[in-house]
N, C-alpha and C. Protein backbone atom coordinates (compact mmCIF):
# COMPACT_ATOMS: atom_id res chain seq x y z
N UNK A 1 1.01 4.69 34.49
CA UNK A 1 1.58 5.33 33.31
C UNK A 1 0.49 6.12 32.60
N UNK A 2 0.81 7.58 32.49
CA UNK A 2 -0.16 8.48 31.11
C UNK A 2 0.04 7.97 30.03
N UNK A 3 -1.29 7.68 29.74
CA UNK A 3 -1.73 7.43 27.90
C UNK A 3 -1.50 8.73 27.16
N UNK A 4 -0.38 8.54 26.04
CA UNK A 4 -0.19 10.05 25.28
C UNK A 4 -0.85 9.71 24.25
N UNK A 5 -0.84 11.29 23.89
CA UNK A 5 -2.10 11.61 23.13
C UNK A 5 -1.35 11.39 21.51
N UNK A 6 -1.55 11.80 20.19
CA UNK A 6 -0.99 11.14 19.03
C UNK A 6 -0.25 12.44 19.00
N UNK A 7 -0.30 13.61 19.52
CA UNK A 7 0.69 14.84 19.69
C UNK A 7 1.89 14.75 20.07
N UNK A 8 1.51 13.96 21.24
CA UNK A 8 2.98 13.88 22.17
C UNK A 8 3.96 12.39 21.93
N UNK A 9 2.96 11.66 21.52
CA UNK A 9 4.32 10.56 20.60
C UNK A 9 4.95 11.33 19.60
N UNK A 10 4.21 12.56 18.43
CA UNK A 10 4.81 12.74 17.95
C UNK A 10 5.33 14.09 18.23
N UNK A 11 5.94 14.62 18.90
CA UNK A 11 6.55 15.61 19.57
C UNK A 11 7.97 14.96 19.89
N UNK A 12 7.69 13.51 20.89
CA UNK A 12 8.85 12.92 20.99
C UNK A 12 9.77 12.94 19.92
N UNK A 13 9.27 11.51 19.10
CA UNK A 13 9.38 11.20 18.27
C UNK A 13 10.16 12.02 17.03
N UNK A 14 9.64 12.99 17.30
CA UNK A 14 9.89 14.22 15.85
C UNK A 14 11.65 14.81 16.77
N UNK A 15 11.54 14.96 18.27
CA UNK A 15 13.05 15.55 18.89
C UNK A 15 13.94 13.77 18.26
N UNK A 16 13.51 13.06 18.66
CA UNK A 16 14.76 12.20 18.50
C UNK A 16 15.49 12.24 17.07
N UNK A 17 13.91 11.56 16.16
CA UNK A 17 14.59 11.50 14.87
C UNK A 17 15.47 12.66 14.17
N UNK A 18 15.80 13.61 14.80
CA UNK A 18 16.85 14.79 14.35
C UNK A 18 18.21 13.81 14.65
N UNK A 19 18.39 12.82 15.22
CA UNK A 19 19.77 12.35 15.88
C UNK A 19 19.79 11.49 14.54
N UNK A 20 19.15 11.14 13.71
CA UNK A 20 19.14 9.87 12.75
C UNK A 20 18.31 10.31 11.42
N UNK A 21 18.54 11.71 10.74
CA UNK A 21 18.01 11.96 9.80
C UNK A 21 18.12 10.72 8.38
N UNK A 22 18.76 9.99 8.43
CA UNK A 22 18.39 8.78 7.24
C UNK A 22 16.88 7.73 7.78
N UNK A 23 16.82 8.25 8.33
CA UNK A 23 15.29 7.97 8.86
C UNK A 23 14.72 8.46 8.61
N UNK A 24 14.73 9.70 8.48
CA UNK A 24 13.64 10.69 8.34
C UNK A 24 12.38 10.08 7.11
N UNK A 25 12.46 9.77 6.10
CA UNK A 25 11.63 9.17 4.95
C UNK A 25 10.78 8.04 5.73
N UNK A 26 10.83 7.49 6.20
CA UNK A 26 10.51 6.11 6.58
C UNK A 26 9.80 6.26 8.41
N UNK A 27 10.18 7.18 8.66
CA UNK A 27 9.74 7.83 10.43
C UNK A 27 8.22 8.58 9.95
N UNK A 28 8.71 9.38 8.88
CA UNK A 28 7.03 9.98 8.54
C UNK A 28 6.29 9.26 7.66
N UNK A 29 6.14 7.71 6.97
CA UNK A 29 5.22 6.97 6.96
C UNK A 29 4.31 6.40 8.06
N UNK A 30 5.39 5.60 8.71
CA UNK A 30 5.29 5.15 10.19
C UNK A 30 4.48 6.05 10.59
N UNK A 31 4.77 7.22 11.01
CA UNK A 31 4.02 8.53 11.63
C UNK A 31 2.32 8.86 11.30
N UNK A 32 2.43 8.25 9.74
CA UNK A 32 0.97 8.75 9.43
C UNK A 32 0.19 7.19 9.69
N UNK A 33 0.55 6.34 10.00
CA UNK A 33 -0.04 5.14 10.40
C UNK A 33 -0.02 5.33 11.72
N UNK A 34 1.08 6.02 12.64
CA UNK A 34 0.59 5.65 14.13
C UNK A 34 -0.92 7.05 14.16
N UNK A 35 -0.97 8.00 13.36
CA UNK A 35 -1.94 8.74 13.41
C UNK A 35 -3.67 8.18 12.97
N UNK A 36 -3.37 6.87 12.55
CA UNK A 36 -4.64 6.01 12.44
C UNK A 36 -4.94 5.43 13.09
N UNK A 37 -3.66 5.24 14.33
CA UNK A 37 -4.26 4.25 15.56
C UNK A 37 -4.89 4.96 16.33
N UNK A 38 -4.64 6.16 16.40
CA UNK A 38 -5.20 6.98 17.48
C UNK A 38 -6.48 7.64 16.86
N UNK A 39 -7.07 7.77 15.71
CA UNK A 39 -8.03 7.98 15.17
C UNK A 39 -9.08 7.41 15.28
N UNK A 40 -8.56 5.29 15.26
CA UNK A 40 -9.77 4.56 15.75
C UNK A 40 -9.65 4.41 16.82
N UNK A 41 -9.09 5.35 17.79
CA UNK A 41 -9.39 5.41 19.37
C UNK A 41 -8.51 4.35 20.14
N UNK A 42 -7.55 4.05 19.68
CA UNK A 42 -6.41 3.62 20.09
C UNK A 42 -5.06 4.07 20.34
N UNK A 43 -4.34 3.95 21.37
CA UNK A 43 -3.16 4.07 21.57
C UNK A 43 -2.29 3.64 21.55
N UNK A 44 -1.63 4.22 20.56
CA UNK A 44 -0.44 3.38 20.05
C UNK A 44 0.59 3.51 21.27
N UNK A 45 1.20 4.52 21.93
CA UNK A 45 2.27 4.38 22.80
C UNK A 45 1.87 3.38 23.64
N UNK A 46 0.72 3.25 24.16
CA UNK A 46 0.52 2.14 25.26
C UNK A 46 0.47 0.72 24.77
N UNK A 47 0.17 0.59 23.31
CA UNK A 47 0.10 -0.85 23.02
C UNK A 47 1.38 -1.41 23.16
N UNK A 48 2.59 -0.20 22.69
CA UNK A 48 3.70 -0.68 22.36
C UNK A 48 4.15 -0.83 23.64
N UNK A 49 3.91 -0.24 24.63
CA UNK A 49 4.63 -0.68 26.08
C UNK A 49 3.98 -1.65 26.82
N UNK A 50 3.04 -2.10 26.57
CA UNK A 50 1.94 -3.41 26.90
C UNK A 50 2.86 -4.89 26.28
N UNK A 51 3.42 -4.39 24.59
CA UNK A 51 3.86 -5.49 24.07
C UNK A 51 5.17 -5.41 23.65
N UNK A 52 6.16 -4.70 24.27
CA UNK A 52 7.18 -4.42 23.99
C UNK A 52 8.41 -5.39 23.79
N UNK A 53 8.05 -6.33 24.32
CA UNK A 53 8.97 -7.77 24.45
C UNK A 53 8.75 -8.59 22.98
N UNK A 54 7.70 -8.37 22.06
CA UNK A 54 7.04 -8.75 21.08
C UNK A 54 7.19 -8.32 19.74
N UNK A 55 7.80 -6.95 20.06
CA UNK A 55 7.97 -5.77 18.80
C UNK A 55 9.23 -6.32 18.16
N UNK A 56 8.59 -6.25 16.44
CA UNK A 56 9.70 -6.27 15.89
C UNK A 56 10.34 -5.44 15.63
N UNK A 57 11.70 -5.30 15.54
CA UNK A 57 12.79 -3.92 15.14
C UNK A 57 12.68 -3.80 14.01
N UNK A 58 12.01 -4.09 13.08
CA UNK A 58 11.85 -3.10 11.54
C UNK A 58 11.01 -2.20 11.67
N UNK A 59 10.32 -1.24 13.26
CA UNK A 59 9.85 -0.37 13.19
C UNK A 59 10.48 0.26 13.95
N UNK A 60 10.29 1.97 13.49
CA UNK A 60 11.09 3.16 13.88
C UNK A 60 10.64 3.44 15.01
N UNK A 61 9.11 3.85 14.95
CA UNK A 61 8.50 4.85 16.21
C UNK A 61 8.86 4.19 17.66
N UNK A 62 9.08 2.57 17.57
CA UNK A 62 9.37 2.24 19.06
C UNK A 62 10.85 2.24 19.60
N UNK A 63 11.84 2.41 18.16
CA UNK A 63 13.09 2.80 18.66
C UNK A 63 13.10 3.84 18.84
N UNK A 64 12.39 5.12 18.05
CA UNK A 64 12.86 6.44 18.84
C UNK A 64 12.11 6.61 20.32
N UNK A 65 11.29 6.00 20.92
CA UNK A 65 10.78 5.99 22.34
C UNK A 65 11.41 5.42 22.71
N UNK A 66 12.41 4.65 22.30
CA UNK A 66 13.22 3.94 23.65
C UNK A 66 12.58 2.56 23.79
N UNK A 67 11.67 2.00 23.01
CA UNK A 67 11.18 1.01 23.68
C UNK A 67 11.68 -0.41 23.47
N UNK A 68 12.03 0.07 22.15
CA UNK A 68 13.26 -0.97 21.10
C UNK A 68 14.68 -0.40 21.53
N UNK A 69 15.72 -1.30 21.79
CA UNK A 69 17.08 -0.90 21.47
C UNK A 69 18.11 -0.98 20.56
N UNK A 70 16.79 -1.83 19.32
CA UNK A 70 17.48 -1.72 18.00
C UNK A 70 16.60 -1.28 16.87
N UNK A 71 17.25 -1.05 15.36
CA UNK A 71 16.22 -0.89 14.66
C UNK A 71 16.87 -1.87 13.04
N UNK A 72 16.07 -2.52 12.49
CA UNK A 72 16.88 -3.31 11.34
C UNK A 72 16.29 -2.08 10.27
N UNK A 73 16.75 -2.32 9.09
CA UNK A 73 16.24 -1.52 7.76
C UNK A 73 15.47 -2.99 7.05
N UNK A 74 14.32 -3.16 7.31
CA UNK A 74 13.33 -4.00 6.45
C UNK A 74 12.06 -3.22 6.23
N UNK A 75 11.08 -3.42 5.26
CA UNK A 75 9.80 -3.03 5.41
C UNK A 75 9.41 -3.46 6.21
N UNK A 76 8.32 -2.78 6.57
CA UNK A 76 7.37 -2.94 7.39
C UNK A 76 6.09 -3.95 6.71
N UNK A 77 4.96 -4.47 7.62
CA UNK A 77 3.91 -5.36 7.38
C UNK A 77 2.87 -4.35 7.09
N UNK A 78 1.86 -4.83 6.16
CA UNK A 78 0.92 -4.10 5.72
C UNK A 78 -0.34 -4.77 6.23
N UNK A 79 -1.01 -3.91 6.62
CA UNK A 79 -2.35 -4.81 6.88
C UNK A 79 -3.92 -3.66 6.58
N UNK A 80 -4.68 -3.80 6.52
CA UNK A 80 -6.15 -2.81 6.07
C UNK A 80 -6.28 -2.30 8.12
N UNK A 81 -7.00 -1.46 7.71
CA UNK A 81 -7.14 -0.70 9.02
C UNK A 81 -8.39 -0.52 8.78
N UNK A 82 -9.71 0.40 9.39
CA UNK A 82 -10.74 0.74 9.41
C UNK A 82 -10.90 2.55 8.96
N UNK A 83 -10.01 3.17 9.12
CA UNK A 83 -9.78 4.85 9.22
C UNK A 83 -9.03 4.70 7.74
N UNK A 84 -9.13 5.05 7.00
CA UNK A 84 -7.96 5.03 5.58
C UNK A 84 -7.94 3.89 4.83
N UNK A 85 -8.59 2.86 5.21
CA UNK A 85 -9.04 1.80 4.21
C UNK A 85 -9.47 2.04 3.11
N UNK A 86 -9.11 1.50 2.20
CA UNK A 86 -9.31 1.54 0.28
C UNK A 86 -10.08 0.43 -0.37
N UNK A 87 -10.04 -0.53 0.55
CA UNK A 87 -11.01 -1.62 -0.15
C UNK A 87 -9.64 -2.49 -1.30
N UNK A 88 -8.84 -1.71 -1.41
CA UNK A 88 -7.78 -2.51 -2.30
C UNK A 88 -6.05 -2.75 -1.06
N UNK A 89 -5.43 -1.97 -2.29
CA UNK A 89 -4.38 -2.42 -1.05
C UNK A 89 -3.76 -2.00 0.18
N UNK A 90 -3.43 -2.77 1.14
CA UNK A 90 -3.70 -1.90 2.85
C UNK A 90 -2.83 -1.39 2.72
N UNK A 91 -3.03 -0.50 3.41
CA UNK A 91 -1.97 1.42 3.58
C UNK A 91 -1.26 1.14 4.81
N UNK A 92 -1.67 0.55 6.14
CA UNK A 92 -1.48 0.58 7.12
C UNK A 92 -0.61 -0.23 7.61
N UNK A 93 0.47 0.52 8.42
CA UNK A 93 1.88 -0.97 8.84
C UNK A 93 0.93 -1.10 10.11
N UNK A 94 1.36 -2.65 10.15
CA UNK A 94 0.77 -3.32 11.26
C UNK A 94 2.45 -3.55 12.31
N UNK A 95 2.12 -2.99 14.08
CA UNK A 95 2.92 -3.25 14.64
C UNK A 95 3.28 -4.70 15.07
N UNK A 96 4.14 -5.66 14.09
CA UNK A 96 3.89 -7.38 14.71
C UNK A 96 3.40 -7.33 16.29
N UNK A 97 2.22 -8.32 16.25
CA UNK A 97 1.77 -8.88 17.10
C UNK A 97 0.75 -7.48 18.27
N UNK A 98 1.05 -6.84 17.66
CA UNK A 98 0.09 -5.66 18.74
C UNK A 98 -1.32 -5.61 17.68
N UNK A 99 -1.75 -4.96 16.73
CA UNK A 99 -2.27 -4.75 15.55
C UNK A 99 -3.45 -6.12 15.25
């Protein structure tokens, strides 16, 4: 499997969520957090297909890849990251159990 780059998740990503615009608010948070995984040199599409059996459905980006076949409406988990860290409160959704 190709490791995509943080372009082409969000290329996907950006065609689907047109099918589910009440998403839209909540797809481009998500969006600027999966752009921190790939900043500290991580890949997010591959973690999520590494741990896909694990993912919780209160996140978007793995239902619009297909990787989830559901999605609930809850927040998401917050956790500090290393790229965008504040020293106060974490910015960053953590994908359960990948993160």
């Amino acid at each position: 499997m190709k490791d995509w780059t943080f372009e082409e998740l969000k290329n996907t990503c950006d065609e689907e969520v047109k099918k589910y615009p009440h998403l839209e608010k909540k797809y481009k948070k998500e969006l600027s957090i999966a752009k921190r995984f790939y900043k500290n040199g991580r890949n997010l599409y591959q973690e999520l297909i590494d741990k896909k059996d694990k993912i919780d459905t209160r996140y978007i980006i793995p239902y619009l890849l297909k990787i989830t076949d559901t999605w609930i409406d809850k927040n998401p988990v917050y956790i500090q990251v290393s790229s965008g860290a504040s020293g106060g409160k974490a910015y960053a959704t953590r994908y359960r159990n990948i993160a």
